[in-house]
C-alpha atoms as a PDB file:
ATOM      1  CA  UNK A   1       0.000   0.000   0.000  1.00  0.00           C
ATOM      2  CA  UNK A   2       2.474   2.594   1.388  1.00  0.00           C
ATOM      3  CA  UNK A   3       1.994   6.179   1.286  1.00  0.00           C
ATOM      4  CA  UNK A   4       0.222   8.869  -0.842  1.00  0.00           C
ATOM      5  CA  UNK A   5      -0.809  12.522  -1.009  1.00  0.00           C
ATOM      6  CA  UNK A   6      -2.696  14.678  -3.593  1.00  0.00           C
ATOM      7  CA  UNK A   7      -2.877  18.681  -3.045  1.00  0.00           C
ATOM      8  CA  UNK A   8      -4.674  21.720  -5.136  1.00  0.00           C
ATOM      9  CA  UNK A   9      -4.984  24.901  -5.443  1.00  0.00           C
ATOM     10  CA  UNK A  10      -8.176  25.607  -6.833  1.00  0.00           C
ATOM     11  CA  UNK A  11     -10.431  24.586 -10.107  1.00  0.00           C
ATOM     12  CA  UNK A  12     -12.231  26.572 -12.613  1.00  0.00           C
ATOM     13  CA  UNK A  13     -12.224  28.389 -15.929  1.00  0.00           C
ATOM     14  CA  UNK A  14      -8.504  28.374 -15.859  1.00  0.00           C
ATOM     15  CA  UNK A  15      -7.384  29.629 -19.947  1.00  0.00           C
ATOM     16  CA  UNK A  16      -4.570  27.831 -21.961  1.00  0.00           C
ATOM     17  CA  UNK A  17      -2.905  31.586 -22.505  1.00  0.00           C
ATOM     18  CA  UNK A  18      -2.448  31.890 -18.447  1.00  0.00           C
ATOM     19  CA  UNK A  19       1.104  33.258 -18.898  1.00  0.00           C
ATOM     20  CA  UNK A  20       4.191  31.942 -17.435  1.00  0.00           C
ATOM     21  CA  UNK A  21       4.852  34.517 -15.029  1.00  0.00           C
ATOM     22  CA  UNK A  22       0.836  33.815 -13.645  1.00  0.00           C
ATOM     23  CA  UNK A  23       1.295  30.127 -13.946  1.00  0.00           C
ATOM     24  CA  UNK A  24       4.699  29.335 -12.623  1.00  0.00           C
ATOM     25  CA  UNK A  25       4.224  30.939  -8.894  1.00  0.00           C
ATOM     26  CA  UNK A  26       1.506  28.723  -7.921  1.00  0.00           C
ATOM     27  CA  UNK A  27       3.038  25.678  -9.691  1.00  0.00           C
ATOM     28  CA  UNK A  28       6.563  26.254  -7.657  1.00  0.00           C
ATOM     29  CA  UNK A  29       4.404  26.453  -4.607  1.00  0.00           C
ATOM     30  CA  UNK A  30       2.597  22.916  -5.809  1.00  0.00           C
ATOM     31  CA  UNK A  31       5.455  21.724  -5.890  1.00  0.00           C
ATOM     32  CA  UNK A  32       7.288  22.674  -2.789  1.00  0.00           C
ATOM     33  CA  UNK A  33       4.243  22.040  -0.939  1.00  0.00           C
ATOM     34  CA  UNK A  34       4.110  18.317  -2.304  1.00  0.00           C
ATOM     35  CA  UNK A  35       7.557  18.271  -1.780  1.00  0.00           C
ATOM     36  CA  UNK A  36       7.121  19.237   1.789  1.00  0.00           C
ATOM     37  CA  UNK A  37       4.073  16.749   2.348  1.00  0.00           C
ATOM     38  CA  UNK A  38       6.231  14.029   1.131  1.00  0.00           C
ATOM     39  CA  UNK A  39       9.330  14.399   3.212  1.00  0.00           C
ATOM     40  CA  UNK A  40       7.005  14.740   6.410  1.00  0.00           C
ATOM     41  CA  UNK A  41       5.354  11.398   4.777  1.00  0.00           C
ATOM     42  CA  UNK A  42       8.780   9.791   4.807  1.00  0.00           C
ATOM     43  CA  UNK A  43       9.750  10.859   8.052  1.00  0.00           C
ATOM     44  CA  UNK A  44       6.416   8.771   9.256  1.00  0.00           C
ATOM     45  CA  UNK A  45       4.340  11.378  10.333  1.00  0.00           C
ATOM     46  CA  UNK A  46       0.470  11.108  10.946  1.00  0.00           C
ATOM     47  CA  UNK A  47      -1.368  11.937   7.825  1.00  0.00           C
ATOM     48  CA  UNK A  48      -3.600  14.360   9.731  1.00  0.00           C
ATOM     49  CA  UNK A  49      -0.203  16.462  10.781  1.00  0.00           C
ATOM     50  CA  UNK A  50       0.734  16.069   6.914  1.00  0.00           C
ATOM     51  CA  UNK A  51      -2.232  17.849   5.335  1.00  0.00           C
ATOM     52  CA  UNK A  52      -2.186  20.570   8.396  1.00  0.00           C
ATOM     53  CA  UNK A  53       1.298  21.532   7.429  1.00  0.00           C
ATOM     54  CA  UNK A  54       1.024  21.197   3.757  1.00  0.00           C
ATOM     55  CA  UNK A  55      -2.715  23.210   4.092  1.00  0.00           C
ATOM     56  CA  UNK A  56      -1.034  25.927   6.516  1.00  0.00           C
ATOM     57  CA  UNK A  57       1.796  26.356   3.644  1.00  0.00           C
ATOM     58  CA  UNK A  58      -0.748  26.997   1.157  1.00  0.00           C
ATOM     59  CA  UNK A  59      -2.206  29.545   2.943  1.00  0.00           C
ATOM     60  CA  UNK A  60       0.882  31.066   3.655  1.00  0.00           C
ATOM     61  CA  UNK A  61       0.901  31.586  -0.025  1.00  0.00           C
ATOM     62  CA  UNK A  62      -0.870  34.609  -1.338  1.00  0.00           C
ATOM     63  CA  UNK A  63      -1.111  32.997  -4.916  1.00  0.00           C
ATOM     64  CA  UNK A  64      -4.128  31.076  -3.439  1.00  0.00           C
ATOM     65  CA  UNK A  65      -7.440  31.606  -2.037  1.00  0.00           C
ATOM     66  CA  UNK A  66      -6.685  31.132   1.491  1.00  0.00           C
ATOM     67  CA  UNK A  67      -5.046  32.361   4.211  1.00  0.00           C
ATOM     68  CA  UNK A  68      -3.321  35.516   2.564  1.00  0.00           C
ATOM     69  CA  UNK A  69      -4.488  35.142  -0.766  1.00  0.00           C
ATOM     70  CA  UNK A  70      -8.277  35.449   0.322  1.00  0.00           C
ATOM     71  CA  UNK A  71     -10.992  36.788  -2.102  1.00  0.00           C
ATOM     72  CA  UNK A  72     -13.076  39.466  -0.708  1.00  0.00           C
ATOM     73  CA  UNK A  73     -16.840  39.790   0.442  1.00  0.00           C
ATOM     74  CA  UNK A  74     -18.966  42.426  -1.155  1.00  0.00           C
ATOM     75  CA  UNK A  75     -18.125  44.746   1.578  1.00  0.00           C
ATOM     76  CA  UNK A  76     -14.189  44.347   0.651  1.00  0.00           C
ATOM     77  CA  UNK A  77     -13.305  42.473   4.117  1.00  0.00           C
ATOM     78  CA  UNK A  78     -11.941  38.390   4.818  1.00  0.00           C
ATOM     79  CA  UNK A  79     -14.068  35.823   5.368  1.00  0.00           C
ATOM     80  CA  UNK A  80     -12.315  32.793   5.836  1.00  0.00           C
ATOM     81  CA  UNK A  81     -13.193  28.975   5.986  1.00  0.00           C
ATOM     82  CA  UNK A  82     -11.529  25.524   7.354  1.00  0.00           C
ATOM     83  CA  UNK A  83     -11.815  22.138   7.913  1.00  0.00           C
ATOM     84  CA  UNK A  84      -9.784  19.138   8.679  1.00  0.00           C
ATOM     85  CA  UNK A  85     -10.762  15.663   9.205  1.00  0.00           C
ATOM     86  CA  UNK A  86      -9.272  12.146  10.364  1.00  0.00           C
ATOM     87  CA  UNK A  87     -10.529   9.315   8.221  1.00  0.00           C
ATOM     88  CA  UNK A  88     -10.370   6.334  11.062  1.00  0.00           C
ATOM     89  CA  UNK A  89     -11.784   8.304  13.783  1.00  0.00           C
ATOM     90  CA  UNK A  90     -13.816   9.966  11.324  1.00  0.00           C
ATOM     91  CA  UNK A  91     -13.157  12.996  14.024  1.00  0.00           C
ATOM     92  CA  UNK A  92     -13.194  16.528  12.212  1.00  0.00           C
ATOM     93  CA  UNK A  93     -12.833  20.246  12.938  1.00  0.00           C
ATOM     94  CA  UNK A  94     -14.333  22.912  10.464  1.00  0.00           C
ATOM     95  CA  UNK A  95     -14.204  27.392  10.895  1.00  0.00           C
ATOM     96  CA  UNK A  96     -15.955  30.472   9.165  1.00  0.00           C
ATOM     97  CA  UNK A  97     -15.896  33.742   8.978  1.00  0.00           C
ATOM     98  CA  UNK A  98     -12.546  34.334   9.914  1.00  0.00           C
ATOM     99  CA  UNK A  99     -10.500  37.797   9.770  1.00  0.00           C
ATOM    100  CA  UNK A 100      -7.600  37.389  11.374  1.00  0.00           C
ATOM    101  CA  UNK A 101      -6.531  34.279  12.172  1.00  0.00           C
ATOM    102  CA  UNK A 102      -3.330  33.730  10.163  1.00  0.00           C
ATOM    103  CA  UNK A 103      -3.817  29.416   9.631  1.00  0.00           C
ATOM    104  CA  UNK A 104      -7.652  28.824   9.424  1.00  0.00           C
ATOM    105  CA  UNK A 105      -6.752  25.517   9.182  1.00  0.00           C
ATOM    106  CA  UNK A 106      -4.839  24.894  12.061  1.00  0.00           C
ATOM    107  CA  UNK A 107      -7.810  26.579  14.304  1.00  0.00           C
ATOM    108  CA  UNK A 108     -10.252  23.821  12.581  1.00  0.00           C
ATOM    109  CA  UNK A 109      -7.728  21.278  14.068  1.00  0.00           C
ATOM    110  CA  UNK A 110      -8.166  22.375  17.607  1.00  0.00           C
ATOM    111  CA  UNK A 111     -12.013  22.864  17.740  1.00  0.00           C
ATOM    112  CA  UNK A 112     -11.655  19.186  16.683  1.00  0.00           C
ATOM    113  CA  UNK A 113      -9.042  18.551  19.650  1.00  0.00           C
ATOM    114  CA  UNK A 114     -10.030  21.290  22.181  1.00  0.00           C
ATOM    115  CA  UNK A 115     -13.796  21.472  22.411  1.00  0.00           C
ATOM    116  CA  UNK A 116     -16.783  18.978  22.475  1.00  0.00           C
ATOM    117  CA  UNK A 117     -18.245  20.589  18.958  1.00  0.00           C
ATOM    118  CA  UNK A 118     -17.444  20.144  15.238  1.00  0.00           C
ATOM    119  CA  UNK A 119     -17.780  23.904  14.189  1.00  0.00           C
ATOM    120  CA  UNK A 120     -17.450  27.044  15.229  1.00  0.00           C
ATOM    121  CA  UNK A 121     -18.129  30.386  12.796  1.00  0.00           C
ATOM    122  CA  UNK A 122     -17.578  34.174  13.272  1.00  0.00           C
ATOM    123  CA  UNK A 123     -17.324  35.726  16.428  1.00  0.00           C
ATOM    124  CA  UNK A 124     -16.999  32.484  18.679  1.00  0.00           C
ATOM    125  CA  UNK A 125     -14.591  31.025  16.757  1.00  0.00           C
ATOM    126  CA  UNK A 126     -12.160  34.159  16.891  1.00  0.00           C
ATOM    127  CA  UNK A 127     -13.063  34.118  20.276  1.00  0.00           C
ATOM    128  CA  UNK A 128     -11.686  30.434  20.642  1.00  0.00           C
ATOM    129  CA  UNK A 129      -8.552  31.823  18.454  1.00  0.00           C
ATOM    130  CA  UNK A 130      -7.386  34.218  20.833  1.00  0.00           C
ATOM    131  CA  UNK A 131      -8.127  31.752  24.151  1.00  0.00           C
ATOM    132  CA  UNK A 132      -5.961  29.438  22.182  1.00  0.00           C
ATOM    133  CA  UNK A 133      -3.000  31.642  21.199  1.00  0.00           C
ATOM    134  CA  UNK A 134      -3.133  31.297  17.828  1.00  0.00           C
ATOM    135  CA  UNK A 135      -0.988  33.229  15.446  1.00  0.00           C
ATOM    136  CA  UNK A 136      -3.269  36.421  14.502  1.00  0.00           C
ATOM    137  CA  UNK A 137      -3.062  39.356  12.244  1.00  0.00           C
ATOM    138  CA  UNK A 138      -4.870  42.848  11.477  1.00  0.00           C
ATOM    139  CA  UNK A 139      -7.436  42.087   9.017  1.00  0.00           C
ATOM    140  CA  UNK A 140      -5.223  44.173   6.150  1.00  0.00           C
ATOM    141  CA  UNK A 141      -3.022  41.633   6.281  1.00  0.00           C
ATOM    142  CA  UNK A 142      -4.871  39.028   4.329  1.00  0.00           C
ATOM    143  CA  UNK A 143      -5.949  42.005   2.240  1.00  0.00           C
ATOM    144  CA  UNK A 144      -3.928  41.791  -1.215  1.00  0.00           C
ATOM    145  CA  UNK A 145      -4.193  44.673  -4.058  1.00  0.00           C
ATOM    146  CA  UNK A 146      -4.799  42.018  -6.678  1.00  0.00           C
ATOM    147  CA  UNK A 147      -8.295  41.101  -4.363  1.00  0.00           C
ATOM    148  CA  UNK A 148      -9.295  44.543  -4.330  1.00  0.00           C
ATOM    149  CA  UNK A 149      -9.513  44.595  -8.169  1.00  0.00           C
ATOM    150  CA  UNK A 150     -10.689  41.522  -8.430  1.00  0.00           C
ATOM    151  CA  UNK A 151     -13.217  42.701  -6.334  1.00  0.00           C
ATOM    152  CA  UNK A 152     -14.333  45.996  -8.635  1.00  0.00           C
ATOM    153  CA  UNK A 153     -14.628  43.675 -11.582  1.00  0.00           C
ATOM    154  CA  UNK A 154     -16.869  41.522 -10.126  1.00  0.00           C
ATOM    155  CA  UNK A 155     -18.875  44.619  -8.972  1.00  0.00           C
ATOM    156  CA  UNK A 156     -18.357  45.868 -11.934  1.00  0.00           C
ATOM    157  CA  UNK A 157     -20.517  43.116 -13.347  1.00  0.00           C
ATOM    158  CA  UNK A 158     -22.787  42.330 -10.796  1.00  0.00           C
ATOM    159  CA  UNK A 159     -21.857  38.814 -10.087  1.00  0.00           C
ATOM    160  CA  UNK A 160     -20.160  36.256  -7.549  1.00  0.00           C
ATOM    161  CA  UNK A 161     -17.112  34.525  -8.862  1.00  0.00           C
ATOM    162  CA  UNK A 162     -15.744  31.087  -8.888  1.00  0.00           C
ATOM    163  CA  UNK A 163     -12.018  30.510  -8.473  1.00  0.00           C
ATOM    164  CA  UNK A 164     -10.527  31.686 -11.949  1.00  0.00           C
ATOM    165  CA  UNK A 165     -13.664  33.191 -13.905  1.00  0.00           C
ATOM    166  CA  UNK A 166     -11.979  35.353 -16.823  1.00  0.00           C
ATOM    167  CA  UNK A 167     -13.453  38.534 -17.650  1.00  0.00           C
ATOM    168  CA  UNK A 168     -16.805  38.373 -19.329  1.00  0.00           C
ATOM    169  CA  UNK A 169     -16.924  39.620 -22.816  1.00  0.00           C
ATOM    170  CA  UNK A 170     -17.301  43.527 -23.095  1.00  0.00           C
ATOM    171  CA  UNK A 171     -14.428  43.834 -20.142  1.00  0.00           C
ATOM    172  CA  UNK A 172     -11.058  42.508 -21.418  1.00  0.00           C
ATOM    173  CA  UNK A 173     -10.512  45.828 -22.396  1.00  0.00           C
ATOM    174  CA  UNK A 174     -11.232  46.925 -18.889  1.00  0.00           C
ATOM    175  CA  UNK A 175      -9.241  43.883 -16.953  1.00  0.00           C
ATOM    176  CA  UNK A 176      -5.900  44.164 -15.587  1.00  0.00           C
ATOM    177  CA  UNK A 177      -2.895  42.240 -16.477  1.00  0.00           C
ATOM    178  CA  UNK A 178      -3.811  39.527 -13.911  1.00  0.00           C
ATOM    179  CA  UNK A 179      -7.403  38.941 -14.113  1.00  0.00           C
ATOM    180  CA  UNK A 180      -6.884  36.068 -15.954  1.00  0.00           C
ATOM    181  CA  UNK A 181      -4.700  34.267 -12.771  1.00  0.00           C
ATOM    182  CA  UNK A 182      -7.600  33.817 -10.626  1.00  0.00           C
ATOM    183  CA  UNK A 183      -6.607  32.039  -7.154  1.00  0.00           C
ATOM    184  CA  UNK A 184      -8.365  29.092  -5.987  1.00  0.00           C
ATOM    185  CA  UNK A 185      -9.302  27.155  -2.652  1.00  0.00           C
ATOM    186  CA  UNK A 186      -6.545  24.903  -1.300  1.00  0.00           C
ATOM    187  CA  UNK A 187      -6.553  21.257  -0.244  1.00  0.00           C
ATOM    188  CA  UNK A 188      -4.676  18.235   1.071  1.00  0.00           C
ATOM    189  CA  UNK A 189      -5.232  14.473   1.174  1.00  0.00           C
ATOM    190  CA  UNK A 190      -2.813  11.702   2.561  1.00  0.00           C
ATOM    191  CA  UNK A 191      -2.995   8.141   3.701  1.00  0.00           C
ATOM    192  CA  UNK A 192       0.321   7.433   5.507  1.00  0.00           C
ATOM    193  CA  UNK A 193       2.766   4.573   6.348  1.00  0.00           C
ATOM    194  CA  UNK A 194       0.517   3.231   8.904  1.00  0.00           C
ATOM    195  CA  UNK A 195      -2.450   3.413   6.404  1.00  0.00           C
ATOM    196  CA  UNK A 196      -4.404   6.419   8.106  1.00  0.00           C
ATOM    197  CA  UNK A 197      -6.644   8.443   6.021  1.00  0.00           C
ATOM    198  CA  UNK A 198      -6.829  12.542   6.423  1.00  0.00           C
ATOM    199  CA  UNK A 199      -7.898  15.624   4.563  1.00  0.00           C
ATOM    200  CA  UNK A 200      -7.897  19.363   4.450  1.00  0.00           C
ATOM    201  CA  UNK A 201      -9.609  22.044   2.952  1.00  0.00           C
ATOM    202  CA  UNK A 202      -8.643  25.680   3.589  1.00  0.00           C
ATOM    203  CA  UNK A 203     -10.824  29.305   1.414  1.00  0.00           C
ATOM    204  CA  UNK A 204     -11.617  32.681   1.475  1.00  0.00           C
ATOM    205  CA  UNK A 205     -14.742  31.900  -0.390  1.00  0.00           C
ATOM    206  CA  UNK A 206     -16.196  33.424  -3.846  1.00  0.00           C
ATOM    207  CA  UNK A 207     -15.466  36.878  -5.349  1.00  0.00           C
ATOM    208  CA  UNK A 208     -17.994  39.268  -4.254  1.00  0.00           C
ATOM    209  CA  UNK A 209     -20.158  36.797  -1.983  1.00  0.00           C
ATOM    210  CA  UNK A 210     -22.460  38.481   0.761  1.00  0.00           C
ATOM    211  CA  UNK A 211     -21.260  38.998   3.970  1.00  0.00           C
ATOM    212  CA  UNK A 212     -22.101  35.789   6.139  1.00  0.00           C
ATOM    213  CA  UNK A 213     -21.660  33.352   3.213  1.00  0.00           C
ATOM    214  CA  UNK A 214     -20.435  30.008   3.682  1.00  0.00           C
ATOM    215  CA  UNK A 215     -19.501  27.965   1.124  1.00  0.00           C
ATOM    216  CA  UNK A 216     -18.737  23.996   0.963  1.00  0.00           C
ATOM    217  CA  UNK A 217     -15.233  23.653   2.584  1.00  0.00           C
ATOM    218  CA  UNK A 218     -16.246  23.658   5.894  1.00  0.00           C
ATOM    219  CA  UNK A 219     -19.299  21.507   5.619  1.00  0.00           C
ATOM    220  CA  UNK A 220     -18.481  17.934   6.317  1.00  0.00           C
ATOM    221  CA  UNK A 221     -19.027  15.971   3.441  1.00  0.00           C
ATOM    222  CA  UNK A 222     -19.677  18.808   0.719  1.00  0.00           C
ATOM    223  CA  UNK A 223     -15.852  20.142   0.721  1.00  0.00           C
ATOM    224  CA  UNK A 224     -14.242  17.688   2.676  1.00  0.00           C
ATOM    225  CA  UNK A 225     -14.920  14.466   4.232  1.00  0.00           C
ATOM    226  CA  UNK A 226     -12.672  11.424   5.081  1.00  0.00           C
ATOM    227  CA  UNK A 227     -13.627   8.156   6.465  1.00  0.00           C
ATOM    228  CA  UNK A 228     -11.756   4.550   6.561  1.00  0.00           C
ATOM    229  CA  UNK A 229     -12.008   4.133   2.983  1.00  0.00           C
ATOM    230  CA  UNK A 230     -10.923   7.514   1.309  1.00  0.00           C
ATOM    231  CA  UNK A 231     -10.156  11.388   1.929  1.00  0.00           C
ATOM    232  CA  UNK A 232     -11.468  14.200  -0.312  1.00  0.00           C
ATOM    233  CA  UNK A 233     -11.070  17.569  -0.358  1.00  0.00           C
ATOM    234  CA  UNK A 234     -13.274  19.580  -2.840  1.00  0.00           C
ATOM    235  CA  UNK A 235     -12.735  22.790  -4.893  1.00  0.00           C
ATOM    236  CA  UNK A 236     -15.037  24.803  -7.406  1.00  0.00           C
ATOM    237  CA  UNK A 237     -18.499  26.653  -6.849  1.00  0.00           C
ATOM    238  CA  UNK A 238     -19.494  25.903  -3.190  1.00  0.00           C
ATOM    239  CA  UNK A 239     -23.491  25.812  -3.657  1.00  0.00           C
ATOM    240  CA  UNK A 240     -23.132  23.229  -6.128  1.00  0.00           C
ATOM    241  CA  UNK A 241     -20.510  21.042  -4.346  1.00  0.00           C
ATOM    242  CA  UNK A 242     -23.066  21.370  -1.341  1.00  0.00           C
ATOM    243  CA  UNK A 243     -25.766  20.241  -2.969  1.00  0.00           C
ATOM    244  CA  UNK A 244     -24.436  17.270  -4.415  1.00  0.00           C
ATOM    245  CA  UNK A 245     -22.522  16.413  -1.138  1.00  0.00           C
ATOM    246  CA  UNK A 246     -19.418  15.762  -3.237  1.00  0.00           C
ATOM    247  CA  UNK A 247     -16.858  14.755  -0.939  1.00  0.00           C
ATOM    248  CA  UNK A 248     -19.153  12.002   0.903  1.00  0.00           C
ATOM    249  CA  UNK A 249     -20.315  10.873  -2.200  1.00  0.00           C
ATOM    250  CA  UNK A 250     -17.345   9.830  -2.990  1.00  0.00           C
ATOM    251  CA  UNK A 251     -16.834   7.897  -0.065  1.00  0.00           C
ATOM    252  CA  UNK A 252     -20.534   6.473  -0.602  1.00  0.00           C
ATOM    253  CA  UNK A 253     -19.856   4.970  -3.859  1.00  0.00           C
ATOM    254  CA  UNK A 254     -16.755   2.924  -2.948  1.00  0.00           C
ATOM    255  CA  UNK A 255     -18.662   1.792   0.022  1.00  0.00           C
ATOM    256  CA  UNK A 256     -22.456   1.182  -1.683  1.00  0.00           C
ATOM    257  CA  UNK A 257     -20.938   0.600  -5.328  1.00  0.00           C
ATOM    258  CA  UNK A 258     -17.791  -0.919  -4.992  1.00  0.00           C
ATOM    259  CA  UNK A 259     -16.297   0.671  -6.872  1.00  0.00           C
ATOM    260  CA  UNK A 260     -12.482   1.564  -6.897  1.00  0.00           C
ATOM    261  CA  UNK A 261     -11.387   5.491  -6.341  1.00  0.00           C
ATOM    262  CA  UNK A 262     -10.795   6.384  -9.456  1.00  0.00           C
ATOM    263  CA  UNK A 263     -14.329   5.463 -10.598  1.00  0.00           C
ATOM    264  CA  UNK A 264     -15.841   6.706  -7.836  1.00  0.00           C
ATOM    265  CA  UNK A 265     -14.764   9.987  -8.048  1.00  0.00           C
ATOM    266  CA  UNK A 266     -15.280  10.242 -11.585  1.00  0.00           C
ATOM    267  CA  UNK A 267     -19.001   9.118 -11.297  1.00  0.00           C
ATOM    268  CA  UNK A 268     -19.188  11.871  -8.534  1.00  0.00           C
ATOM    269  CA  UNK A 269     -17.697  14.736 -10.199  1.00  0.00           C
ATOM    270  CA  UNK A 270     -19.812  13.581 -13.710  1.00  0.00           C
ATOM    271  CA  UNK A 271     -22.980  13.971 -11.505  1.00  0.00           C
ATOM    272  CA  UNK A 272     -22.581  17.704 -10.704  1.00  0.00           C
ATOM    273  CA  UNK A 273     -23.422  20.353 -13.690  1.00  0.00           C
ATOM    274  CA  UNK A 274     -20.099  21.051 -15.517  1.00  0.00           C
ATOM    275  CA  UNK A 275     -17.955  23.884 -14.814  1.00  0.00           C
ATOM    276  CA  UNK A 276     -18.551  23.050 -11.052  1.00  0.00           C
ATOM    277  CA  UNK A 277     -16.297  20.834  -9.420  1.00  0.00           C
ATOM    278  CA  UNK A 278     -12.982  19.258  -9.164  1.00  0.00           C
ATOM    279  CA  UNK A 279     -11.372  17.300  -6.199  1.00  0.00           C
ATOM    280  CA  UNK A 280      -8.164  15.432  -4.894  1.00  0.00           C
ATOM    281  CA  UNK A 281      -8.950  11.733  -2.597  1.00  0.00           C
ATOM    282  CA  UNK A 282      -6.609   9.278  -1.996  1.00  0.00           C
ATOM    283  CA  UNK A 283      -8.289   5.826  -0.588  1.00  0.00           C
ATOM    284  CA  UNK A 284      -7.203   3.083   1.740  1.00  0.00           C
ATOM    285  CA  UNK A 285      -5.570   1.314  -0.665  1.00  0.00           C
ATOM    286  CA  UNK A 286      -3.054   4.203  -1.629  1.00  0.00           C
ATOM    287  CA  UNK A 287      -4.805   5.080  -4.547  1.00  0.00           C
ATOM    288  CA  UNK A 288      -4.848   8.397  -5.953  1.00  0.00           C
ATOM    289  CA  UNK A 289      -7.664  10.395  -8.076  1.00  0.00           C
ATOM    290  CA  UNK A 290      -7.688  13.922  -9.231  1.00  0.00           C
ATOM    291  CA  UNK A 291     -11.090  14.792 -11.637  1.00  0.00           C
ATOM    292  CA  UNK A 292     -12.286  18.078 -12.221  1.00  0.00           C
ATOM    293  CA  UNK A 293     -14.993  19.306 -14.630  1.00  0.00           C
ATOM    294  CA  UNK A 294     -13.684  22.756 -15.017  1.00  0.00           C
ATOM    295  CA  UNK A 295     -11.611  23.887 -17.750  1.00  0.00           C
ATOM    296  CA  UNK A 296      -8.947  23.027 -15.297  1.00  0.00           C
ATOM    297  CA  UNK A 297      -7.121  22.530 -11.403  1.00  0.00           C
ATOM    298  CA  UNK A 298      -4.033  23.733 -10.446  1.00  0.00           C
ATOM    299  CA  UNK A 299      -2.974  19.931  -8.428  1.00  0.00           C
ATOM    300  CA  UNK A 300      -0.212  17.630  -7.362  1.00  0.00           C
ATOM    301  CA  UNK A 301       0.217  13.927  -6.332  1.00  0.00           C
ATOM    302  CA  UNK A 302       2.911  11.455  -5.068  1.00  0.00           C
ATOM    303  CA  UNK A 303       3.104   8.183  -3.960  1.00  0.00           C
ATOM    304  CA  UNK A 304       5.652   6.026  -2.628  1.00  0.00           C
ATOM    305  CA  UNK A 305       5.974   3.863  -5.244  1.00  0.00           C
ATOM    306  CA  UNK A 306       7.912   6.993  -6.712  1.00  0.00           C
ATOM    307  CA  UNK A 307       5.046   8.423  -8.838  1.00  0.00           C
ATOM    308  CA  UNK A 308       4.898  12.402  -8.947  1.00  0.00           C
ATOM    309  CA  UNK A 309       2.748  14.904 -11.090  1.00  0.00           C
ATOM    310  CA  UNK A 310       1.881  18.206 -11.205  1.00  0.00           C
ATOM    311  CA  UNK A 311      -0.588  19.352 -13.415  1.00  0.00           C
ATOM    312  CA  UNK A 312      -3.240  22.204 -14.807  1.00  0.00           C
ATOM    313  CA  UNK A 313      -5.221  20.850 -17.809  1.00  0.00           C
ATOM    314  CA  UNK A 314      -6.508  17.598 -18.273  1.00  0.00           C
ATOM    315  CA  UNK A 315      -3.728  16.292 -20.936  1.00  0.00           C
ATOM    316  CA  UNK A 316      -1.273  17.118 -18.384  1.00  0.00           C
ATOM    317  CA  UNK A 317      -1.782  13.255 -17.490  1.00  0.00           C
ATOM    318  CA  UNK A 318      -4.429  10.780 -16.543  1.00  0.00           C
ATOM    319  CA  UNK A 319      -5.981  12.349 -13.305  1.00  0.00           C
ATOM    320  CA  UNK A 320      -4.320   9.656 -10.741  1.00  0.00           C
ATOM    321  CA  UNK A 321      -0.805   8.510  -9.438  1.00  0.00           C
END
């Protein structure tokens, strides 16, 4: 079986033309992130530490929609979301509406280890932040110019944007050099040496979404969800991936079906409208799937049978390790 992990960095209507100096960034952070997540792999630790530290990297990262990358809200402030869950325990930690917490992600692990609940949102959950010493910042911090324009375009047009929507036509004229280098929701899955399961999804959320949205990566089972059999973390348009509980699905169709991974999560990501969706899982077996039905998904994978891909586009290569 042996060890495997799959990352990414967000799905959507992400254009052939994305230039180099767009497209390389968030690949080198793919792959140092991957790189990272395998050497912590290697050094045997717990898959649930892997996908925090890979997760908390990403975020780090203000190429992608979390942490200090986050899109804005309609009102041009942070709202950011978490979760993390172990797949034998099937124990899991999810935040919202975060402004200054630095690692989302790592505060979703410790409402998971720390208090009696699954989920805490807004107010209580910064609350629980500060009684747990977390890292925290001013609220500009996670503010970046590239957001705020991203932000008057989508005003500009009067609508809430996925994770790499280009301009709409009318408005190229009007876009800035990097509207077409939209930053997307991050994720981790890993099954270690030992052969235990864990994912995590870290987001600011959609371009322009009300104050108070929350999308699917906190919701257990829409964005992420991890049991004994597999570990998913989602990307894409949150209400859709929400209704079609993506991530559990997933899990569902090995378990009800039996089918392998690979089919599985094709099936699942098939069943949502297209332009949706895309997601990362690794299963039990060590197995490896990354589908998407968006023009594309910035996403990496190793295993330990010395497989490693990075990859945008669908030809980049098959979708698994």
């Amino acid at each position: 079986m042996g060890w495997a992990i799959a990352l990414h960095g967000g799905a959507g209507d992400i254009p052939r033309s994305l230039p180099p100096e767009r497209r390389e960034p968030r690949l080198a952070t793919l792959r140092r992130c991957l790189d990272l997540g395998t050497a912590a792999l290697r050094a045997g630790r717990p898959a649930l530490d892997v996908v925090e530290l890979v997760v908390r990297e990403m975020e780090n990262c203000p190429h992608f929609n979390a942490g200090r990358g986050s899109v804005l809200t309609t009102d041009g402030t942070v709202e950011m979301e978490a979760c993390v869950m172990d797949g034998n325990t099937m124990r899991c930690g999810a935040v919202s509406g975060l402004s200054t917490v630095v690692n989302a992600v790592s505060l979703a692990r410790l409402v998971m280890e720390k208090t009696p609940h699954i989920y805490l949102a807004f107010d209580g959950a910064e609350a629980f932040a500060r009684e747990q010493g977390v890292e925290t910042m001013d609220p500009s911090h996670f503010i970046t110019e590239e957001n705020k324009e991203r932000l008057r375009q989508a005003k500009e047009a009067n609508r809430v944007q996925i994770d790499y929507t280009q301009p709409i036509k009318g408005q190229e004229t009007q876009a800035p050099k990097d509207d077409n280098s939209r930053i997307g929701t991050v994720g981790c899955v890993a099954i270690d040496a030992a052969g235990n399961l864990a994912t995590a999804t870290s987001t600011g959320g959609l371009v322009n979404k009300m104050v108070g949205r929350i999308g699917d990566t906190p919701v257990i089972g829409a964005g992420t969800y991890a049991n004994s059999l597999c570990a998913v973390s989602a990307t894409g348009k949150g209400e859709a991936i929400i209704r079609h509980t993506v991530a559990r699905d997933v899990a569902a169709v090995m378990e009800h079906g039996g089918l392998s991974l690979q089919e599985a999560a094709a099936r699942v990501v098939a069943g949502v409208p297209p332009g949706n969706v895309g997601l990362v899982a690794v299963s039990g077996a060590g197995e490896v799937s990354m589908v998407h039905n968006t023009a594309g998904m910035f996403r990496a994978c190793a295993t330990e049978g010395g497989h490693s891909e990075v990859g945008i586009w669908p030809d980049d290569a098959n979708g698994h390790c």
